[in-house]
PDB file of N, CA and C in Angstrom:
ATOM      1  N   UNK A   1     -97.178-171.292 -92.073  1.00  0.00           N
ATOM      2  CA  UNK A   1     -97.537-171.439 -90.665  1.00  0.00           C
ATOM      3  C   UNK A   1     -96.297-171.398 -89.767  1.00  0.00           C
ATOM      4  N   UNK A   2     -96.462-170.909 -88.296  1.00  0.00           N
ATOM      5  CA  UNK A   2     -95.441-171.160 -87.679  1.00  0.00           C
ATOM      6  C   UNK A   2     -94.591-172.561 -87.427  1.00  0.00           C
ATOM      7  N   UNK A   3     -95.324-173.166 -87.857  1.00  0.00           N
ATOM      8  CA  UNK A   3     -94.803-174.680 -87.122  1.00  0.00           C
ATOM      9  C   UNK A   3     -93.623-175.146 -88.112  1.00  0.00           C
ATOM     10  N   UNK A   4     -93.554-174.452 -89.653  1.00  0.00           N
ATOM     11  CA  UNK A   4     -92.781-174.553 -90.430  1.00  0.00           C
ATOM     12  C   UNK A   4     -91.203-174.331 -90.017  1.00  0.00           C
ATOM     13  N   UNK A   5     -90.664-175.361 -90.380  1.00  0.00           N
ATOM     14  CA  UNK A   5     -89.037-174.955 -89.670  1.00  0.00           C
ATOM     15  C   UNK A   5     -88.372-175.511 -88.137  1.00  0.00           C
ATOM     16  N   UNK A   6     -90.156-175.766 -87.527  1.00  0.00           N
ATOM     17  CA  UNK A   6     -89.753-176.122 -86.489  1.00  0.00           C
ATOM     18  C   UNK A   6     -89.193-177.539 -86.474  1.00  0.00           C
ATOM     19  N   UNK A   7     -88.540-178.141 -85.238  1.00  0.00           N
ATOM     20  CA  UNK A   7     -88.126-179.504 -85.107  1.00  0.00           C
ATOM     21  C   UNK A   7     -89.425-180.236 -85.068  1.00  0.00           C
ATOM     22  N   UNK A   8     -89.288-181.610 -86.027  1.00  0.00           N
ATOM     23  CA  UNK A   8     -90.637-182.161 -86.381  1.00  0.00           C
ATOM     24  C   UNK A   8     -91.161-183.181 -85.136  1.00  0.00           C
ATOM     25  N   UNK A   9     -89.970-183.268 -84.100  1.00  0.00           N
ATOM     26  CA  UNK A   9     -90.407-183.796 -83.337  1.00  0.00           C
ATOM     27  C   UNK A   9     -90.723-183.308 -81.873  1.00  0.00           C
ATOM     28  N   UNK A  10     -90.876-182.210 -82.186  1.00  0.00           N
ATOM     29  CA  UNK A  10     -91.826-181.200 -81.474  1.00  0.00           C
ATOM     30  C   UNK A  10     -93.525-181.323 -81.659  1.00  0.00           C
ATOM     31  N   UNK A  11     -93.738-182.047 -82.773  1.00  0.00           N
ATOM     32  CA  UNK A  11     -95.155-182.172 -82.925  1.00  0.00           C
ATOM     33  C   UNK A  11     -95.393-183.801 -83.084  1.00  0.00           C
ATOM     34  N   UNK A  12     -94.360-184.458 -83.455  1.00  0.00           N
ATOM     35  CA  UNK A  12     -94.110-186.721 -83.453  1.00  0.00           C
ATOM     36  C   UNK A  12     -93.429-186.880 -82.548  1.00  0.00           C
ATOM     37  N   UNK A  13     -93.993-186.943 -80.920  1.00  0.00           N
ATOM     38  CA  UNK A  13     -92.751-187.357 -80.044  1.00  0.00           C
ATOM     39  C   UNK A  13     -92.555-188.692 -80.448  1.00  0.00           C
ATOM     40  N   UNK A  14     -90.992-189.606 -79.934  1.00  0.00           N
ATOM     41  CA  UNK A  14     -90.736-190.522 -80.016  1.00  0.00           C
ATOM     42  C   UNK A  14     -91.970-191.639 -79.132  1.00  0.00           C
ATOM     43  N   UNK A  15     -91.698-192.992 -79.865  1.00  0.00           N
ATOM     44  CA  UNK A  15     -92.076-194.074 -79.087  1.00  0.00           C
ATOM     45  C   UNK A  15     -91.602-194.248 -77.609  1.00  0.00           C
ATOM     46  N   UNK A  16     -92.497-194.708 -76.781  1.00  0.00           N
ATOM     47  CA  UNK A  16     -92.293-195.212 -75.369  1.00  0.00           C
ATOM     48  C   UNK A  16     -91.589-193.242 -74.524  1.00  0.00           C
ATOM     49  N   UNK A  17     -92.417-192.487 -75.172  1.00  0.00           N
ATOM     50  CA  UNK A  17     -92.140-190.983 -74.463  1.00  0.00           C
ATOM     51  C   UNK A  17     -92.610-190.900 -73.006  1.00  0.00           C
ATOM     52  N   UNK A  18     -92.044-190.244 -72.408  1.00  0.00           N
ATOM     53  CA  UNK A  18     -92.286-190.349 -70.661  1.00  0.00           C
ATOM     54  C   UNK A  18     -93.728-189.706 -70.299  1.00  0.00           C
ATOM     55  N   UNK A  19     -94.507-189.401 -70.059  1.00  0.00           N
ATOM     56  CA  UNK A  19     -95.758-188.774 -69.712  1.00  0.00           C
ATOM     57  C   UNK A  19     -94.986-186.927 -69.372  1.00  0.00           C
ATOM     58  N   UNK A  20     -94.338-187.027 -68.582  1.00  0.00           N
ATOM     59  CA  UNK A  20     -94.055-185.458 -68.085  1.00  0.00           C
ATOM     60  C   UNK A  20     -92.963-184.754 -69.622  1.00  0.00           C
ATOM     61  N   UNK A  21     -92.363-185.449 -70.250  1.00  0.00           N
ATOM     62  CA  UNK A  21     -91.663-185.412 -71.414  1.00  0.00           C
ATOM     63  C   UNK A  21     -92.673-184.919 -72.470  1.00  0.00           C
ATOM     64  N   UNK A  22     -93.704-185.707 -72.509  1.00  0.00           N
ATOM     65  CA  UNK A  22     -94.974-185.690 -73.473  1.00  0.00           C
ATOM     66  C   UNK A  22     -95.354-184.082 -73.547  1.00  0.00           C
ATOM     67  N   UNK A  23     -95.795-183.834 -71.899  1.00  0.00           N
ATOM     68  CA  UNK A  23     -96.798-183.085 -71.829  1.00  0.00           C
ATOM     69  C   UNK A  23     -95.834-181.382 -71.724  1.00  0.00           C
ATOM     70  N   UNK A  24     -94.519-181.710 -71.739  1.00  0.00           N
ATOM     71  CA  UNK A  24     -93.382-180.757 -71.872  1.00  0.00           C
ATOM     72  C   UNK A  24     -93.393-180.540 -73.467  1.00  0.00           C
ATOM     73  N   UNK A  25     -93.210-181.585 -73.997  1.00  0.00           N
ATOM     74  CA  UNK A  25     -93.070-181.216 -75.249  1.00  0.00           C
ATOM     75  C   UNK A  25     -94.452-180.293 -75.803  1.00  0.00           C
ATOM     76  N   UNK A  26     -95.506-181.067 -75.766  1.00  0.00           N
ATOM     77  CA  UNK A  26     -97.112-180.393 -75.871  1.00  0.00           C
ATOM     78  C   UNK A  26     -97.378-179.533 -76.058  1.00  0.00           C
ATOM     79  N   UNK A  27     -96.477-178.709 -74.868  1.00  0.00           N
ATOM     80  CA  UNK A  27     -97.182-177.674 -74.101  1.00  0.00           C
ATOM     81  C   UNK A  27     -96.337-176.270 -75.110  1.00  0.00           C
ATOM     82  N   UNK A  28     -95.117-176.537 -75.682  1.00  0.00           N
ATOM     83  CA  UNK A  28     -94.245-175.976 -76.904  1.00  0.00           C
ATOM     84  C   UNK A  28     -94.943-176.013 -77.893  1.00  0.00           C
ATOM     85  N   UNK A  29     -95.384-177.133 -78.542  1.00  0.00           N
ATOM     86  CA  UNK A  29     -96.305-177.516 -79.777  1.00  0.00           C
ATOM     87  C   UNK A  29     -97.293-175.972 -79.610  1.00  0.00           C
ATOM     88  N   UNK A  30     -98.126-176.705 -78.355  1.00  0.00           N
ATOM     89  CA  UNK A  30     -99.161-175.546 -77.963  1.00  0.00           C
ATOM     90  C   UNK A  30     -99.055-174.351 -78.268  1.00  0.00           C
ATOM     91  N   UNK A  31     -98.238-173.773 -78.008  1.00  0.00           N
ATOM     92  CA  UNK A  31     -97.618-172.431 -78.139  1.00  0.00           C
ATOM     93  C   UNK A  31     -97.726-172.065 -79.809  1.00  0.00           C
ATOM     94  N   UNK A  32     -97.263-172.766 -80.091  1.00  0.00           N
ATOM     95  CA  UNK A  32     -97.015-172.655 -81.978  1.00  0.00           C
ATOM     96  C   UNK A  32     -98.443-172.362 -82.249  1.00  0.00           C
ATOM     97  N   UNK A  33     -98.962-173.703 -81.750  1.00  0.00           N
ATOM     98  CA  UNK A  33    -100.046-173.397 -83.091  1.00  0.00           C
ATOM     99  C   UNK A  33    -101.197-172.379 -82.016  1.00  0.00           C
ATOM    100  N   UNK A  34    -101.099-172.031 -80.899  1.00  0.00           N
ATOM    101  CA  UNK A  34    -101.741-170.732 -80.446  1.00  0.00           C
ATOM    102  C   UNK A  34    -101.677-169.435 -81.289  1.00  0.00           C
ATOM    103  N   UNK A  35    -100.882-169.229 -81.810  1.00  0.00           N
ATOM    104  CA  UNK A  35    -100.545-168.087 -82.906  1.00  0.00           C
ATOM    105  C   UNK A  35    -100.568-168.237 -84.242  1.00  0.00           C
ATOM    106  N   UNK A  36    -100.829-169.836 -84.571  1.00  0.00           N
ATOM    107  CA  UNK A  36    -101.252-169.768 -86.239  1.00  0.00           C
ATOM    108  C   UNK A  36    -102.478-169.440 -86.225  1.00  0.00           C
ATOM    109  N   UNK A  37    -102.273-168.645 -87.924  1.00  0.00           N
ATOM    110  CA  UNK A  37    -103.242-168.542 -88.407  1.00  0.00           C
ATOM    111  C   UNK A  37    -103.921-169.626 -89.173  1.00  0.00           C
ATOM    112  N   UNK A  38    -103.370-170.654 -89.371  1.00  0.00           N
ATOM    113  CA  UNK A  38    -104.209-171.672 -89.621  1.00  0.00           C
ATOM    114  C   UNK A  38    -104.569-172.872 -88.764  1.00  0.00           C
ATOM    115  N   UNK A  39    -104.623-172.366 -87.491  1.00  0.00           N
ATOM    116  CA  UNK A  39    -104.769-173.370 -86.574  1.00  0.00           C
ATOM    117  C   UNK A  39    -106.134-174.437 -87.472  1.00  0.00           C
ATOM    118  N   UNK A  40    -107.356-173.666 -86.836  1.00  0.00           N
ATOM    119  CA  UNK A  40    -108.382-174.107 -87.242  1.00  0.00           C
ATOM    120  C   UNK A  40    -108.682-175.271 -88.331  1.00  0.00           C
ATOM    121  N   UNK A  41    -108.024-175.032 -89.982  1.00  0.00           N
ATOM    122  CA  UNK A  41    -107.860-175.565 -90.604  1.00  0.00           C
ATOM    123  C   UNK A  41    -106.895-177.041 -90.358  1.00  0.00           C
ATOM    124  N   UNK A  42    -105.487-176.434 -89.457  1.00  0.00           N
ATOM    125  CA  UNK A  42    -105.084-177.576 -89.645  1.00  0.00           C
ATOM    126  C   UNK A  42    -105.645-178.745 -88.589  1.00  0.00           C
ATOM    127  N   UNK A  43    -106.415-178.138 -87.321  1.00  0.00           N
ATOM    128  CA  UNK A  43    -106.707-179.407 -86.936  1.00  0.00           C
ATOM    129  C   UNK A  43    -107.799-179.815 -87.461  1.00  0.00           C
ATOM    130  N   UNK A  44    -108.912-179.217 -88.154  1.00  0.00           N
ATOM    131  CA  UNK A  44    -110.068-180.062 -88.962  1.00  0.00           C
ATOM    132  C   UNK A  44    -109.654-180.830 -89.955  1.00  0.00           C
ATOM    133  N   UNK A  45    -108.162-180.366 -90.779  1.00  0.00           N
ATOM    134  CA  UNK A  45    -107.929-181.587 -91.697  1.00  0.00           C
ATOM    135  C   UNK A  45    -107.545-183.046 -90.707  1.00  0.00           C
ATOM    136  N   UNK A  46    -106.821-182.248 -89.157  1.00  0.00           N
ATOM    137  CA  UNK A  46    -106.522-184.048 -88.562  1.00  0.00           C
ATOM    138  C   UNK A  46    -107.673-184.241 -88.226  1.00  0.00           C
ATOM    139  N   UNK A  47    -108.639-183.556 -87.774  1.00  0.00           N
ATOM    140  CA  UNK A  47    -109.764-184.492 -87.550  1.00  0.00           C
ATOM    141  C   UNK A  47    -110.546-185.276 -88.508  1.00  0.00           C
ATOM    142  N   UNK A  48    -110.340-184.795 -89.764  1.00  0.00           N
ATOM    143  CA  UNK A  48    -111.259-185.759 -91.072  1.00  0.00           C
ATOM    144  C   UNK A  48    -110.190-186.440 -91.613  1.00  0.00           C
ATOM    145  N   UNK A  49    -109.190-186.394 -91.580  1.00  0.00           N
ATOM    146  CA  UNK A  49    -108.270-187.288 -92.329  1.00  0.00           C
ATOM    147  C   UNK A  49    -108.226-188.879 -92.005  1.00  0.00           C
ATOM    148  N   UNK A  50    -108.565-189.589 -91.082  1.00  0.00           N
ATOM    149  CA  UNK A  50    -107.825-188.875 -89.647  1.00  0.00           C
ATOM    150  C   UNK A  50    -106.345-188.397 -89.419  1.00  0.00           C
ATOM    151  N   UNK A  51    -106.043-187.755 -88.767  1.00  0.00           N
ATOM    152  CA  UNK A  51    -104.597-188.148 -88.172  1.00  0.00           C
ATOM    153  C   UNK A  51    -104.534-188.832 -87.081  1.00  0.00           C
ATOM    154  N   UNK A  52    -103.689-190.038 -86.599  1.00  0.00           N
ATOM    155  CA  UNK A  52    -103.865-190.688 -85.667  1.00  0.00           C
ATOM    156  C   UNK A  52    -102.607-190.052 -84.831  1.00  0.00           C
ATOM    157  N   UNK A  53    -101.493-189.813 -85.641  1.00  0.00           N
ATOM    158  CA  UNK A  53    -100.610-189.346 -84.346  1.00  0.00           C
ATOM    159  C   UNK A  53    -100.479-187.896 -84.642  1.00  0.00           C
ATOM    160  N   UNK A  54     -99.488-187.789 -83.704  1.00  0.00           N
ATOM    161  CA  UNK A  54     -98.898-186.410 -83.541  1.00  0.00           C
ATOM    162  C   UNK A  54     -99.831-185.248 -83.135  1.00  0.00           C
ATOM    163  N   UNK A  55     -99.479-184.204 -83.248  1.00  0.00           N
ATOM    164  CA  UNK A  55    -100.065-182.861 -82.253  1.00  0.00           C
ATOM    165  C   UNK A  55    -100.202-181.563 -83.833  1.00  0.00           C
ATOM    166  N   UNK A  56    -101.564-182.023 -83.840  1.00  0.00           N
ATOM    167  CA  UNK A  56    -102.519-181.088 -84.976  1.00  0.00           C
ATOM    168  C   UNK A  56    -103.148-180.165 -84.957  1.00  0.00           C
ATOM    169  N   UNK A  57    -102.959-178.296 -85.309  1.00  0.00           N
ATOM    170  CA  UNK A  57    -103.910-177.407 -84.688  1.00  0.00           C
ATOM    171  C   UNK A  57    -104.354-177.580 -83.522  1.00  0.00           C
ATOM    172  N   UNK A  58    -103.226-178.029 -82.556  1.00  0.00           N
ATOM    173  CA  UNK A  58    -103.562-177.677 -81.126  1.00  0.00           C
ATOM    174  C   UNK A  58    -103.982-178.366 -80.424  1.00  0.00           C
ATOM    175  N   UNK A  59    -104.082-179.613 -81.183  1.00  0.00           N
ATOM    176  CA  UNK A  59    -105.073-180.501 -80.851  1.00  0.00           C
ATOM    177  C   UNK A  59    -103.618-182.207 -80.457  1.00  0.00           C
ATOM    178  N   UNK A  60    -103.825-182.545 -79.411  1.00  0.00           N
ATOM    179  CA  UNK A  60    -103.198-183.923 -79.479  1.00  0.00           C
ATOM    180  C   UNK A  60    -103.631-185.135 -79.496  1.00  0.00           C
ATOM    181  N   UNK A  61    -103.527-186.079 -79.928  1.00  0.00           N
ATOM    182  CA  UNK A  61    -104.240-188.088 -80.024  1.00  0.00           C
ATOM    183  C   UNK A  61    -105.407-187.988 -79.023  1.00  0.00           C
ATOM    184  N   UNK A  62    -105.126-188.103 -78.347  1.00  0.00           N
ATOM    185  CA  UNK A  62    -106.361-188.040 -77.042  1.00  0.00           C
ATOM    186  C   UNK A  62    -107.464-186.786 -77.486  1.00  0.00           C
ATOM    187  N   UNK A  63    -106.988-185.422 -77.538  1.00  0.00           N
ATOM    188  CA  UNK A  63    -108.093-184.466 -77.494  1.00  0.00           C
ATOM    189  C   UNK A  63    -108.794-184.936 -79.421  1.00  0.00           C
ATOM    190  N   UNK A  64    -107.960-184.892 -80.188  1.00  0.00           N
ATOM    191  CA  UNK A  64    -108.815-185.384 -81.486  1.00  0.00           C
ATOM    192  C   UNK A  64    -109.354-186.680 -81.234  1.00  0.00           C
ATOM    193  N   UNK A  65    -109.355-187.638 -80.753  1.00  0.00           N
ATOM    194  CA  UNK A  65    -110.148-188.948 -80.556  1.00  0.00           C
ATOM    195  C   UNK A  65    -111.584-188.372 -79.575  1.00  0.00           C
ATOM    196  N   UNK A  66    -111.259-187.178 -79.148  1.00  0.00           N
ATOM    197  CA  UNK A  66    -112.586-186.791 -78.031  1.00  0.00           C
ATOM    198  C   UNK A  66    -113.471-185.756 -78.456  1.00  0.00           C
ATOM    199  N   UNK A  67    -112.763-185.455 -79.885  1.00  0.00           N
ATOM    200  CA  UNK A  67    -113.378-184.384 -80.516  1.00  0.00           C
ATOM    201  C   UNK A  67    -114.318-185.116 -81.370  1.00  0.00           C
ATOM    202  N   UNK A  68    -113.667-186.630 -81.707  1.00  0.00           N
ATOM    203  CA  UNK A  68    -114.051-186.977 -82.837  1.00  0.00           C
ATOM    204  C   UNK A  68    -115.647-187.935 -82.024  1.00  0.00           C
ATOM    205  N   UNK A  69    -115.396-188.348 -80.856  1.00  0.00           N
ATOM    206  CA  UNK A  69    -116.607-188.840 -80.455  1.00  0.00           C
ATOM    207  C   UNK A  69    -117.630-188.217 -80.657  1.00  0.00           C
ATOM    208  N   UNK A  70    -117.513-186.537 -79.826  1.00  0.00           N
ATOM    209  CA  UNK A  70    -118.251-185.951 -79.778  1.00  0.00           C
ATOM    210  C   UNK A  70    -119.253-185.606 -80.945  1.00  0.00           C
ATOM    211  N   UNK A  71    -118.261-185.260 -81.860  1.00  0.00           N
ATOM    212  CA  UNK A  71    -118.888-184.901 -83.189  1.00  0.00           C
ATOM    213  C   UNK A  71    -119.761-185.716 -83.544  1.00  0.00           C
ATOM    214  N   UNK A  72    -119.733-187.248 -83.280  1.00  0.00           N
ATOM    215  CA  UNK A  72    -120.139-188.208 -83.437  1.00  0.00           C
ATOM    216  C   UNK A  72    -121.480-188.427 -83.268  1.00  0.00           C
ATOM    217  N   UNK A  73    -121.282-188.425 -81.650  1.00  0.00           N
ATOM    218  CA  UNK A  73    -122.530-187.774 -80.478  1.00  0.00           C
ATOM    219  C   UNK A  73    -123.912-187.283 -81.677  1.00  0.00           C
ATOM    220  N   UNK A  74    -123.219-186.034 -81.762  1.00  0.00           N
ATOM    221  CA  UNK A  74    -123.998-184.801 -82.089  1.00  0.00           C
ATOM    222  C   UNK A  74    -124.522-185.479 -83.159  1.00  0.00           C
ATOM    223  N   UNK A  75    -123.631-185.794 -84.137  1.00  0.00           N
ATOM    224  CA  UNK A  75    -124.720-186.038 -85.518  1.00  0.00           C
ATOM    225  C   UNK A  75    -125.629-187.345 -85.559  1.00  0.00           C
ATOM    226  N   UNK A  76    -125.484-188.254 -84.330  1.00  0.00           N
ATOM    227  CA  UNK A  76    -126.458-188.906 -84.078  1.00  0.00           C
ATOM    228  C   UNK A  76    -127.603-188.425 -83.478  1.00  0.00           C
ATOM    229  N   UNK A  77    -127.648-187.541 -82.649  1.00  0.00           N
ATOM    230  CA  UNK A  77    -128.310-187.030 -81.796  1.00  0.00           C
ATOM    231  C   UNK A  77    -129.131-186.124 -82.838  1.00  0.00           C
ATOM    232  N   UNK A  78    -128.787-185.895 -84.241  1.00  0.00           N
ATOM    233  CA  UNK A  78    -129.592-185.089 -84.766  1.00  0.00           C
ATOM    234  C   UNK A  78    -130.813-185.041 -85.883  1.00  0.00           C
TER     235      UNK A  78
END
């Protein structure tokens, strides 16, 4: 995958990270895994694993915690 090689804290920002720092860094992450080919895969493994931190197939803490409701949602709803 692309993300291989990269700086790991491009995808684990540090503790107490600034919000505009965050969403700078993110937005790099983003980029990466826009062009893997295993995006998909890798954020369904953070979503069932879970992963609680870091930035997974594209996906960051907040958007997998909103993915994971949803999903939630749904299979109640069904």
């Amino acid at each position: 995958p692309p993300c291989r090689g990269e700086d790991i804290n491009l995808f684990f920002g540090p503790d107490g990270e600034h919000q505009t720092a965050k969403e700078a860094r993110e937005d790099k992450a983003r980029e990466i895994c826009h062009v893997c080919p295993i995006r998909r895969e890798c954020a369904e493994y953070a979503l069932t694993a879970p992963e609680r931190d870091g930035f997974w197939g594209g996906l960051n803490e907040d958007e997998r915690t909103s993915e994971r409701r949803r999903r939630t949602r749904r299979a109640n709803a069904a």
